[in-house]
N, C-alpha and C. Protein backbone atom coordinates (compact mmCIF):
# COMPACT_ATOMS: atom_id res chain seq x y z
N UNK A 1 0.86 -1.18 0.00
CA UNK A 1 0.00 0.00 0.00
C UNK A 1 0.89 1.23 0.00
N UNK A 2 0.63 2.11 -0.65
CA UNK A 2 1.44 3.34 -1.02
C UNK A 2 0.99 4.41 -0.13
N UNK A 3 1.48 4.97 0.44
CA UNK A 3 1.10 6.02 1.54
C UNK A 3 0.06 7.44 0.78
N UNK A 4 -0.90 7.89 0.88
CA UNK A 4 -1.20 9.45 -0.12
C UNK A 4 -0.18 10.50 1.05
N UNK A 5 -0.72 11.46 0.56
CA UNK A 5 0.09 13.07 0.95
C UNK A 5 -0.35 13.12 2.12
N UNK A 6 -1.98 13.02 2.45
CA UNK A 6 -2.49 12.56 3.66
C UNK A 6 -1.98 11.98 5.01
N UNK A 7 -1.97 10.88 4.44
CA UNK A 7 -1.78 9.89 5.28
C UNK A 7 -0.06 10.45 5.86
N UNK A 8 0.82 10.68 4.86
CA UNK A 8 2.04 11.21 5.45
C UNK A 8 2.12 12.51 6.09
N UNK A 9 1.09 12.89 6.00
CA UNK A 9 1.01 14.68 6.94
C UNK A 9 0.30 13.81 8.41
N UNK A 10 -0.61 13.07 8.91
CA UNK A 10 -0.87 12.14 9.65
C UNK A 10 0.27 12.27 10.62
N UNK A 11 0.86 11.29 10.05
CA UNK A 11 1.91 10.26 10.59
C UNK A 11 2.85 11.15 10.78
N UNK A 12 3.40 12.08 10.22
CA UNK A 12 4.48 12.96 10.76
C UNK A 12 4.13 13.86 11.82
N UNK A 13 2.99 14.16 11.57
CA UNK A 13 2.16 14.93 12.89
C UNK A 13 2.48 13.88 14.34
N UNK A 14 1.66 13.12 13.88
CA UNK A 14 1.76 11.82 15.40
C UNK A 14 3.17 11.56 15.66
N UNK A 15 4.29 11.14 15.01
CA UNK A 15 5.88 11.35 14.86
C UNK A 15 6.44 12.10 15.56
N UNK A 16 5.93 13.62 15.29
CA UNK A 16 6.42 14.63 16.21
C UNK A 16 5.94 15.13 17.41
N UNK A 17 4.93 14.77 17.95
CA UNK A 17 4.37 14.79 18.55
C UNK A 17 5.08 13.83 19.76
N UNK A 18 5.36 12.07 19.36
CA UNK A 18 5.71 11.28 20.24
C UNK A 18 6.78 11.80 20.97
N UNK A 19 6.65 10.95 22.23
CA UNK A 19 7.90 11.15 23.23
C UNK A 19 9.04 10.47 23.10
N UNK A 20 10.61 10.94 23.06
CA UNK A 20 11.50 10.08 22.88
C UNK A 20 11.76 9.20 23.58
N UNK A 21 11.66 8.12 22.38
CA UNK A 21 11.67 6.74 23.62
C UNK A 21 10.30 6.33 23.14
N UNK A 22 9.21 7.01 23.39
CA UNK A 22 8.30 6.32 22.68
C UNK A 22 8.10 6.10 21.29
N UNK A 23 8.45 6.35 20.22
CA UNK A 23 8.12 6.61 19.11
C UNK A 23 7.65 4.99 18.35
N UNK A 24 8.62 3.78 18.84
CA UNK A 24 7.93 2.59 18.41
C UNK A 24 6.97 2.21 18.93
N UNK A 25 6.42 2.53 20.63
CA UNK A 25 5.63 2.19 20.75
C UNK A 25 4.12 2.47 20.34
N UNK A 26 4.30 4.16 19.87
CA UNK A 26 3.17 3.96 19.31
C UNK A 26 3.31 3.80 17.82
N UNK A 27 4.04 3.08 16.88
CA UNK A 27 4.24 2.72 15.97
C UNK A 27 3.68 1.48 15.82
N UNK A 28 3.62 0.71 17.16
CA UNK A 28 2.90 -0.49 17.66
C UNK A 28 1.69 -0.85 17.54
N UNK A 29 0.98 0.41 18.28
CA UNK A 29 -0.07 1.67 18.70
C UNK A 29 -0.97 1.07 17.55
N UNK A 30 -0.31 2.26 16.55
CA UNK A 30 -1.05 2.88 15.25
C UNK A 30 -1.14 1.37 14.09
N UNK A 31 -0.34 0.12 14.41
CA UNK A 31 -0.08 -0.76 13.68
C UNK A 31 -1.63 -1.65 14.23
N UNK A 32 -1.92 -2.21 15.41
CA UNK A 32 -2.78 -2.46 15.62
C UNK A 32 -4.25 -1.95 15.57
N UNK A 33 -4.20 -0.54 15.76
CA UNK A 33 -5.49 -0.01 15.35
C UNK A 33 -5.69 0.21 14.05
N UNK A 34 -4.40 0.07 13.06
CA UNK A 34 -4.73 0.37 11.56
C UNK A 34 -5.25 -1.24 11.12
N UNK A 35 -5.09 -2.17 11.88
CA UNK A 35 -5.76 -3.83 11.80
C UNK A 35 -6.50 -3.60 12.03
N UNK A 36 -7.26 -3.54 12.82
CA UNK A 36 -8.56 -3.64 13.45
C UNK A 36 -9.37 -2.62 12.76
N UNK A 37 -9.00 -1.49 12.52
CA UNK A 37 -9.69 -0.47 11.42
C UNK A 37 -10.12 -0.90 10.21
N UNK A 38 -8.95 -1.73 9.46
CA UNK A 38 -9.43 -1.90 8.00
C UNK A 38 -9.83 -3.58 7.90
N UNK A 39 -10.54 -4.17 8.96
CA UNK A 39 -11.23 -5.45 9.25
C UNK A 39 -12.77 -5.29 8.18
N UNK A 40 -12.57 -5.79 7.09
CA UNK A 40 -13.62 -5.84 6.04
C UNK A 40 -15.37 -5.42 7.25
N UNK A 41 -15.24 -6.40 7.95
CA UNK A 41 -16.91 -5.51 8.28
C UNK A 41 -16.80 -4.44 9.23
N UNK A 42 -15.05 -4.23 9.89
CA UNK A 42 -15.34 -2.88 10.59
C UNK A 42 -15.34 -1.70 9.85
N UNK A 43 -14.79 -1.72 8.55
CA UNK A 43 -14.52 -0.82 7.62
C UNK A 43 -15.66 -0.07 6.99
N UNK A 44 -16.78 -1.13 6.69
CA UNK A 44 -17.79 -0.93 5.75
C UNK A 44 -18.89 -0.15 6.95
N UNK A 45 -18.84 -0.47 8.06
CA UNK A 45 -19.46 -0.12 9.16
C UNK A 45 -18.98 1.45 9.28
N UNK A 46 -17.96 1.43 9.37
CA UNK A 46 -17.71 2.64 9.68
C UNK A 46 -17.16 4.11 9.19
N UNK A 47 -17.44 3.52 7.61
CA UNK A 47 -17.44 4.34 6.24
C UNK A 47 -18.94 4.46 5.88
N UNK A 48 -19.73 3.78 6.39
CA UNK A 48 -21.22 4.21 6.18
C UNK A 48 -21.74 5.58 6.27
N UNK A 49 -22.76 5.74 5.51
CA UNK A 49 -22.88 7.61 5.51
C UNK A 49 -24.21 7.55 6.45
N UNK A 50 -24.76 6.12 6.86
CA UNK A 50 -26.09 5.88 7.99
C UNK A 50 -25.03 6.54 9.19
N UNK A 51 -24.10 6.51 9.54
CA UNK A 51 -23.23 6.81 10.87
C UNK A 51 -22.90 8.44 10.97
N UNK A 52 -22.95 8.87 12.22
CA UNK A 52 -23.25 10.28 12.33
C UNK A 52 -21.70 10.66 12.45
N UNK A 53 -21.30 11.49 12.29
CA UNK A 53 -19.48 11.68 13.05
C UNK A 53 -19.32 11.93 13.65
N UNK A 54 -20.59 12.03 14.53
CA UNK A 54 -20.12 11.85 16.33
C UNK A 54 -19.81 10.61 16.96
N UNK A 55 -20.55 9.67 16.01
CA UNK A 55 -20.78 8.46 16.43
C UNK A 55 -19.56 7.31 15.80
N UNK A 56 -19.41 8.19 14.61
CA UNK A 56 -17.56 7.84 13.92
C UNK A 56 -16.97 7.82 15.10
N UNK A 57 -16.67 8.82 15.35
CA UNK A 57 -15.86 9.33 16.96
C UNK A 57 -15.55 9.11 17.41
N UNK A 58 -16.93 8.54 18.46
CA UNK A 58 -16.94 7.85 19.32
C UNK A 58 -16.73 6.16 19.13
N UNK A 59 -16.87 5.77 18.19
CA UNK A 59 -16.42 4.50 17.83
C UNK A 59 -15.47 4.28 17.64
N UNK A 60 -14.49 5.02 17.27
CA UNK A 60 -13.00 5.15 17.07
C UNK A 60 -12.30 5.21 18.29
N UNK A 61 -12.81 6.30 19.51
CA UNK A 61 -12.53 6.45 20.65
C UNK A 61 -12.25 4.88 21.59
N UNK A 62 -13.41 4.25 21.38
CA UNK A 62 -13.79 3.41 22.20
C UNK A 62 -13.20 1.68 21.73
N UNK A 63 -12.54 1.88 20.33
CA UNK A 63 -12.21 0.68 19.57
C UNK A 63 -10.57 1.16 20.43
N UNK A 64 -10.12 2.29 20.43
CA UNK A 64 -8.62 2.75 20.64
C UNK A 64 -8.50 2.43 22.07
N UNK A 65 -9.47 2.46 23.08
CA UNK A 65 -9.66 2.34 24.57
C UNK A 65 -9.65 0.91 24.84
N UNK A 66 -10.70 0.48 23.74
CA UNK A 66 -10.49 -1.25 24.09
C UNK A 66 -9.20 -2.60 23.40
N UNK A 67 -8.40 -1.75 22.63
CA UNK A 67 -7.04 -1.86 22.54
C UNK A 67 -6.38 -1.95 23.29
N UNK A 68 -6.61 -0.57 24.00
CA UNK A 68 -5.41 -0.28 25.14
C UNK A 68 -3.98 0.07 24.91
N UNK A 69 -5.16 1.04 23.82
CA UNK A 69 -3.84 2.10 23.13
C UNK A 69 -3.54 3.26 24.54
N UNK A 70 -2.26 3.90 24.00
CA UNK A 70 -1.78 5.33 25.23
C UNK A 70 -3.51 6.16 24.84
N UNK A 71 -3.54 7.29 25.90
CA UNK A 71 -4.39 8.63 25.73
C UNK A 71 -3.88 9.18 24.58
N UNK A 72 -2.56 8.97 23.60
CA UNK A 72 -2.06 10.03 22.58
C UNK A 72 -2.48 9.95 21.56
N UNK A 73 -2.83 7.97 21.37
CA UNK A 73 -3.57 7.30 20.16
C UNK A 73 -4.96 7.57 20.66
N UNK A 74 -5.26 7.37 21.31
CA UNK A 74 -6.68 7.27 21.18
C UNK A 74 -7.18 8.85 20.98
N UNK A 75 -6.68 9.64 21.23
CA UNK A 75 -6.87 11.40 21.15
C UNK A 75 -6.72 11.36 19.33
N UNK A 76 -5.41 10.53 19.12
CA UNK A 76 -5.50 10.24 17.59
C UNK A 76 -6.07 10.05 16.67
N UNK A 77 -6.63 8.93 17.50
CA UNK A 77 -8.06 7.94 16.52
C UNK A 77 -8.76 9.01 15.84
N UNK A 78 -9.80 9.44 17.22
CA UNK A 78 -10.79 10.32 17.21
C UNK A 78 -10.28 11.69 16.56
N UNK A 79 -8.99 12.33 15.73
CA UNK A 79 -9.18 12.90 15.03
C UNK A 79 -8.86 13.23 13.60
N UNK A 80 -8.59 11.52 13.44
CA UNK A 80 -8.98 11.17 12.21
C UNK A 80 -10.03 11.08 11.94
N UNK A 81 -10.69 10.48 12.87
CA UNK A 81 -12.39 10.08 12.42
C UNK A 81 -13.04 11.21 12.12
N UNK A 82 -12.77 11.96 13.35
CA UNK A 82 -13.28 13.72 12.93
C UNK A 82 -13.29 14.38 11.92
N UNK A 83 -12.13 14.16 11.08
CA UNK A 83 -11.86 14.84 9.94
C UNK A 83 -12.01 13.72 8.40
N UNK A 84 -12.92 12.23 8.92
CA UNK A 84 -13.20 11.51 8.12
C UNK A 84 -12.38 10.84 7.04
N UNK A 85 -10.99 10.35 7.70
CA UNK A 85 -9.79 9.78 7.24
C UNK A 85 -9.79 8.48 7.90
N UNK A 86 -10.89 7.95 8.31
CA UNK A 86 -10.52 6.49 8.85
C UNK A 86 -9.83 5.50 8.10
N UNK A 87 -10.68 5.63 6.83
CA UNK A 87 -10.22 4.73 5.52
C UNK A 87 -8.35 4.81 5.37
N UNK A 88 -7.81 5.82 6.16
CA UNK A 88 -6.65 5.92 5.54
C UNK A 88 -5.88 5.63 6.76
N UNK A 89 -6.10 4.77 8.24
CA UNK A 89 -5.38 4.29 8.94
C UNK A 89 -3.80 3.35 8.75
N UNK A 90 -4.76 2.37 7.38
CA UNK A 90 -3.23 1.34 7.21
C UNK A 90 -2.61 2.32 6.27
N UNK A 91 -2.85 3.29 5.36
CA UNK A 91 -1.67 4.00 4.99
C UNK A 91 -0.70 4.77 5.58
N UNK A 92 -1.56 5.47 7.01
CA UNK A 92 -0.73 6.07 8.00
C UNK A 92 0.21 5.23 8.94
N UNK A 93 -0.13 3.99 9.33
CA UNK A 93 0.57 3.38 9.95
C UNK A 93 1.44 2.67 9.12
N UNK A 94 1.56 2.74 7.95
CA UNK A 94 2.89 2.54 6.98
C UNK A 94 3.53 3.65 7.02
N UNK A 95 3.13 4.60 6.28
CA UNK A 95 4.01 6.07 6.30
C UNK A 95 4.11 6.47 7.48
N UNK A 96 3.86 5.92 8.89
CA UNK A 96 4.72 6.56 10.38
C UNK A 96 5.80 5.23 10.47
N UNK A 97 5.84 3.82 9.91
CA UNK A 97 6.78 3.10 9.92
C UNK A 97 7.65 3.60 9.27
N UNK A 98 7.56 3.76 7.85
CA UNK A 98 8.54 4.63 6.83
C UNK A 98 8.98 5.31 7.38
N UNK A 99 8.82 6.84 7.86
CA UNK A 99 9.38 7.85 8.54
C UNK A 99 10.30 7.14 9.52
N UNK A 100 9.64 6.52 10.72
CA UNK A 100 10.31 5.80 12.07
C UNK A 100 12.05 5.70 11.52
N UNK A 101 11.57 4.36 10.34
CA UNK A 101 12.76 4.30 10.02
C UNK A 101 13.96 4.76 9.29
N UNK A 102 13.31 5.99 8.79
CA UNK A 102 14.22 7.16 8.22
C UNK A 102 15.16 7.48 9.02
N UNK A 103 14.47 7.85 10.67
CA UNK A 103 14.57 9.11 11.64
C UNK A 103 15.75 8.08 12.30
N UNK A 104 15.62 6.78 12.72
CA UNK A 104 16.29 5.95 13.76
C UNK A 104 17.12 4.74 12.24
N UNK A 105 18.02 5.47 11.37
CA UNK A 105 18.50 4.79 10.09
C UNK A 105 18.43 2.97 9.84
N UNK A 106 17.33 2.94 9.78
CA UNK A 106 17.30 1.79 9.66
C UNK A 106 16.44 1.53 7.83
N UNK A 107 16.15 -0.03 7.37
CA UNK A 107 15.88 -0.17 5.97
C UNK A 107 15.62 -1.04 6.26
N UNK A 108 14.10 -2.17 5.85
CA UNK A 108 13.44 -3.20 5.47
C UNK A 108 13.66 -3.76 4.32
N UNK A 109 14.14 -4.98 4.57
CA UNK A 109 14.45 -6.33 3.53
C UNK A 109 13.75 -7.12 3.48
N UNK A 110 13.15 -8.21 1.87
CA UNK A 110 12.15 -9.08 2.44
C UNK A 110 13.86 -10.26 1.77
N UNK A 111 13.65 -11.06 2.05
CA UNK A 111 14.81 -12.20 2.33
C UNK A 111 13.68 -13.42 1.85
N UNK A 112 14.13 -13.91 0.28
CA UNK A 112 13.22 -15.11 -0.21
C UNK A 112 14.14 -16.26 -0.28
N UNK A 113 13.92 -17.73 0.48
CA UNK A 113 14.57 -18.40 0.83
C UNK A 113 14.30 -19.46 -0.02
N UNK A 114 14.52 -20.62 -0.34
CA UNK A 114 14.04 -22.32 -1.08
C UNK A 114 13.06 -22.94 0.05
N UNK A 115 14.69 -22.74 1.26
CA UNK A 115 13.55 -23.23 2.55
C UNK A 115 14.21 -22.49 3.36
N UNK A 116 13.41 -23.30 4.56
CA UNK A 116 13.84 -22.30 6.25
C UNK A 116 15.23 -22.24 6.08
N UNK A 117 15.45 -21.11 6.81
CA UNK A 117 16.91 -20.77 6.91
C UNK A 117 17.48 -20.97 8.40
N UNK A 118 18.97 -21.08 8.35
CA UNK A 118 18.73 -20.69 9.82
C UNK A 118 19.39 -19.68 10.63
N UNK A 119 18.85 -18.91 11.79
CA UNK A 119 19.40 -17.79 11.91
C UNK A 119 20.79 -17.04 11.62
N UNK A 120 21.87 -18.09 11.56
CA UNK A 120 22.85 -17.82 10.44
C UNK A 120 23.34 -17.47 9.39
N UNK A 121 22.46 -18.27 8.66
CA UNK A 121 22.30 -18.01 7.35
C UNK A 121 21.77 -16.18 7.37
N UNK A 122 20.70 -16.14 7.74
CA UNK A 122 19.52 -14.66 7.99
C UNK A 122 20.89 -13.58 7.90
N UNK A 123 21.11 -14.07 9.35
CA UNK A 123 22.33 -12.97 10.02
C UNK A 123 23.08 -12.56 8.76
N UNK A 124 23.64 -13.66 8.33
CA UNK A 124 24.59 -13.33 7.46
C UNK A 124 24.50 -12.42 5.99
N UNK A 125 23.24 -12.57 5.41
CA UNK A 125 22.50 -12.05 4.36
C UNK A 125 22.25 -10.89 5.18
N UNK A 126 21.71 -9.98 6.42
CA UNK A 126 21.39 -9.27 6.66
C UNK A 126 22.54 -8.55 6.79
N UNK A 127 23.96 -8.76 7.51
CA UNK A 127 24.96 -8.67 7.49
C UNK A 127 25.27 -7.25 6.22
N UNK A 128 25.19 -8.53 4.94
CA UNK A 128 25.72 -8.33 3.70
C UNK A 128 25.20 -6.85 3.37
N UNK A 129 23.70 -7.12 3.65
CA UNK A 129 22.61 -5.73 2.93
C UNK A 129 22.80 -4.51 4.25
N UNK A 130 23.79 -5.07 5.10
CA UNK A 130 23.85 -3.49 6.00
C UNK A 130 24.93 -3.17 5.42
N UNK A 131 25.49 -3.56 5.17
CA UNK A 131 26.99 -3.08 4.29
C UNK A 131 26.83 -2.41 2.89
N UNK A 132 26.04 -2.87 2.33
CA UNK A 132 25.25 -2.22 1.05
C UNK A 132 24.87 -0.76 0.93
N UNK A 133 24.07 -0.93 2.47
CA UNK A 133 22.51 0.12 2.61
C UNK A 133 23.27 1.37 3.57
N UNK A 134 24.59 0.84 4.76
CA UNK A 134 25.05 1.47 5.58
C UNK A 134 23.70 1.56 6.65
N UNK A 135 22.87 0.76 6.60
CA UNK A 135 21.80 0.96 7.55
C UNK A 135 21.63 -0.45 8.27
N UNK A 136 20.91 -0.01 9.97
CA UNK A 136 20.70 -1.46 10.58
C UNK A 136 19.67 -1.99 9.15
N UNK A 137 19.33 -3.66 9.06
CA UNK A 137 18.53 -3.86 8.27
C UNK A 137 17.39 -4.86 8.84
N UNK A 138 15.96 -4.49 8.92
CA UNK A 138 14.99 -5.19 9.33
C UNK A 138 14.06 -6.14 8.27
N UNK A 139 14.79 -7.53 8.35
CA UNK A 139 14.46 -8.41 7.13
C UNK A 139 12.83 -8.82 7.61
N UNK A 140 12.79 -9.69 6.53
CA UNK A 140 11.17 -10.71 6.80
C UNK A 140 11.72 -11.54 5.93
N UNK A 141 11.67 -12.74 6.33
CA UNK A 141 11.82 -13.52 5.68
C UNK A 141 10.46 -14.29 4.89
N UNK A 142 10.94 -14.95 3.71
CA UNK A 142 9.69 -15.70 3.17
C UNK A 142 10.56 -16.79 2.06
N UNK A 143 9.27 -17.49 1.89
CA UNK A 143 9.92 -18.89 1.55
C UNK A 143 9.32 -19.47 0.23
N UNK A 144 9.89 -19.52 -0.89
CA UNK A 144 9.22 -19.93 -1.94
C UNK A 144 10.33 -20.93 -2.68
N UNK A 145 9.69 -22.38 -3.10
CA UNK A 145 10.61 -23.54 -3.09
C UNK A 145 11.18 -23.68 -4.29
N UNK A 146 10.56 -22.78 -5.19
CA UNK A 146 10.75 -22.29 -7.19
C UNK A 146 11.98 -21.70 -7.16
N UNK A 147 12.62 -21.52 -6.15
CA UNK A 147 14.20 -20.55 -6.14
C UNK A 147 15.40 -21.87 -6.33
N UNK A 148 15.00 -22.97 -5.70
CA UNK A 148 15.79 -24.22 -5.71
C UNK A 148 17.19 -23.88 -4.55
N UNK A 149 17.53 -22.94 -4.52
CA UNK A 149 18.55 -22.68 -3.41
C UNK A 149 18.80 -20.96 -3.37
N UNK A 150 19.82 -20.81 -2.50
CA UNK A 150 19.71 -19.65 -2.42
C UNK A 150 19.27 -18.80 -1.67
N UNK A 151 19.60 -17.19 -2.16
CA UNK A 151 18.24 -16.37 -1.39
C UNK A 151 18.12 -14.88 -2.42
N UNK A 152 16.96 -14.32 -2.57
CA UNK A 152 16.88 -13.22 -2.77
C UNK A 152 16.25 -12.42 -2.33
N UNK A 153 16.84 -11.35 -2.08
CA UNK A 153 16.73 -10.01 -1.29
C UNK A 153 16.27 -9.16 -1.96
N UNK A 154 15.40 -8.58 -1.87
CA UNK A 154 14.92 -6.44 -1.87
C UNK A 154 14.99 -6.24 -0.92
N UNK A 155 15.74 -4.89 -1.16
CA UNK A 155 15.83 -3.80 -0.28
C UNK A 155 15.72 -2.15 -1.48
N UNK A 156 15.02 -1.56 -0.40
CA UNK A 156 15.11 -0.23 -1.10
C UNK A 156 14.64 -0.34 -2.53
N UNK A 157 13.88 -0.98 -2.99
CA UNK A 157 13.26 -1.11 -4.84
C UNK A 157 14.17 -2.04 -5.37
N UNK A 158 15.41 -2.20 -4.69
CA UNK A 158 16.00 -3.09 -5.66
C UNK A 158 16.41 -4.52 -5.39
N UNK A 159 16.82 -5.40 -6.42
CA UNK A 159 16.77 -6.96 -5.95
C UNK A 159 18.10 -7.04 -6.29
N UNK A 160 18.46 -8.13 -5.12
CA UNK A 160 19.67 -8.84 -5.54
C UNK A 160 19.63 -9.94 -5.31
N UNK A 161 19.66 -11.05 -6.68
CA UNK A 161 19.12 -12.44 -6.75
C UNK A 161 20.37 -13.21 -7.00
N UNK A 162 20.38 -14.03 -5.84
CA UNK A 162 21.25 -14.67 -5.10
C UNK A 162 20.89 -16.07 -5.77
N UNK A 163 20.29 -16.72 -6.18
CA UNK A 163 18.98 -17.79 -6.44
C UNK A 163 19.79 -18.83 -7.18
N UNK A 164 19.31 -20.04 -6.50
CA UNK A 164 20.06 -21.24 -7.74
C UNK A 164 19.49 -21.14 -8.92
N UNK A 165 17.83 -20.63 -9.05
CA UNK A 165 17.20 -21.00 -10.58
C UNK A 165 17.64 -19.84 -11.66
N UNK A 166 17.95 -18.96 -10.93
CA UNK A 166 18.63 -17.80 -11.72
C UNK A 166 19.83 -18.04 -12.30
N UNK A 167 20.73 -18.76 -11.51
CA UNK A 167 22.13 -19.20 -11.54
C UNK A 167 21.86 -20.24 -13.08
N UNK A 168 20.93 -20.98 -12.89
CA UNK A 168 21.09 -22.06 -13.52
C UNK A 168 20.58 -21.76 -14.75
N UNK A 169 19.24 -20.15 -14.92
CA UNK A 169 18.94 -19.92 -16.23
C UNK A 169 20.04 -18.78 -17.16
N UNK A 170 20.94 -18.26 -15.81
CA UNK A 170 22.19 -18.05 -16.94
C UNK A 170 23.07 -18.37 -17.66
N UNK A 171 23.47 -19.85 -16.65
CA UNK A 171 23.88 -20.59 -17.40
C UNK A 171 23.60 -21.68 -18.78
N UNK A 172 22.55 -21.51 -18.85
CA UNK A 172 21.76 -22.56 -19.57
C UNK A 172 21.95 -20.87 -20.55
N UNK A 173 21.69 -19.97 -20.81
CA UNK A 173 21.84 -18.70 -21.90
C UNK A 173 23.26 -19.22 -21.97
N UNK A 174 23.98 -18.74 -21.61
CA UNK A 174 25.31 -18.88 -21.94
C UNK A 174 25.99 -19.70 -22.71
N UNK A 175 25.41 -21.26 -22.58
CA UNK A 175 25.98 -21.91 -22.92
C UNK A 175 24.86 -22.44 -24.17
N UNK A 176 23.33 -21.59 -24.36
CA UNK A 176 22.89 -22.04 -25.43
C UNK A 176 23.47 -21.06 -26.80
N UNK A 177 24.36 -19.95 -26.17
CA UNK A 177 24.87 -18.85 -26.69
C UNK A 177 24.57 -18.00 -27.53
């Protein structure tokens, strides 16, 4: 999901706002209530034009309370809802992750494996892409068995394919010449 202009005026607001030291936690915060927000029947419920925007509001208020989000989110919630941006929770709680990790230099990797890896392996690939990026690097790993060995990485838009099936369809060019 791509953040709008919105959603990043949001999130930098709430950003600056946080206390140092807190800033992941309500990154936490805003991650769970942007779940529970865009839950197919809480969504449709509460994009309804039958619903008053007091009652937006207050539903937002009271979804953020029964979380057991801080007073900062839940003051939050309710003024998105106010200003009728609910719909745009999971974009904000992407674009306040984005930012987060601007501010505290860090960069997200997804890490595609054959199979499980083991934390070694991880380490070591993560290793590689901090040396790349000059940034800590926060992987995810995932697992797809079509790679045959290997691993390939994005980071930052770009790939670096590490991959046996890649390996093996250059070679197979090469040598069909």
């Amino acid at each position: 999901m791509k953040g709008s202009r919105v959603a990043r005026r949001y999130a930098r607001a709430l950003l600056d706002l946080a206390d140092k030291g807190n800033e992941e936690k309500w990154g936490a915060e805003l991650e769970r209530l942007a779940a529970m927000v865009e839950a197919p029947e809480l969504v449709a419920r509460l994009s309804s034009p039958e619903i008053s925007e007091q009652a937006r509001q207050t539903a937002m208020t009271k979804i953020a309370q029964r979380l057991g989000l801080s007073v900062q989110l839940q003051s939050f919630a309710a003024v998105v809802a106010r200003h009728g941006r609910i719909g745009e929770f999971g974009a904000i709680a992407e674009s306040y992750r984005d930012l987060l990790d601007i501010n505290l230099g860090r960069a997200r990797a997804t890490l595609t494996f054959a199979i499980q890896p083991s934390d070694a392996e991880v380490a070591r690939v993560v290793g590689g892409l901090e040396k790349i990026a000059a940034k800590k690097i926060i992987p995810t790993v995932r697992i797809d068995p079509g790679l045959l060995g290997g691993v390939m990485a994005e980071l930052g838009g770009k790939t670096y394919d590490g991959s046996l099936a890649t390996r093996l369809a250059e070679a197979k060019q090469r040598l069909a010449g």
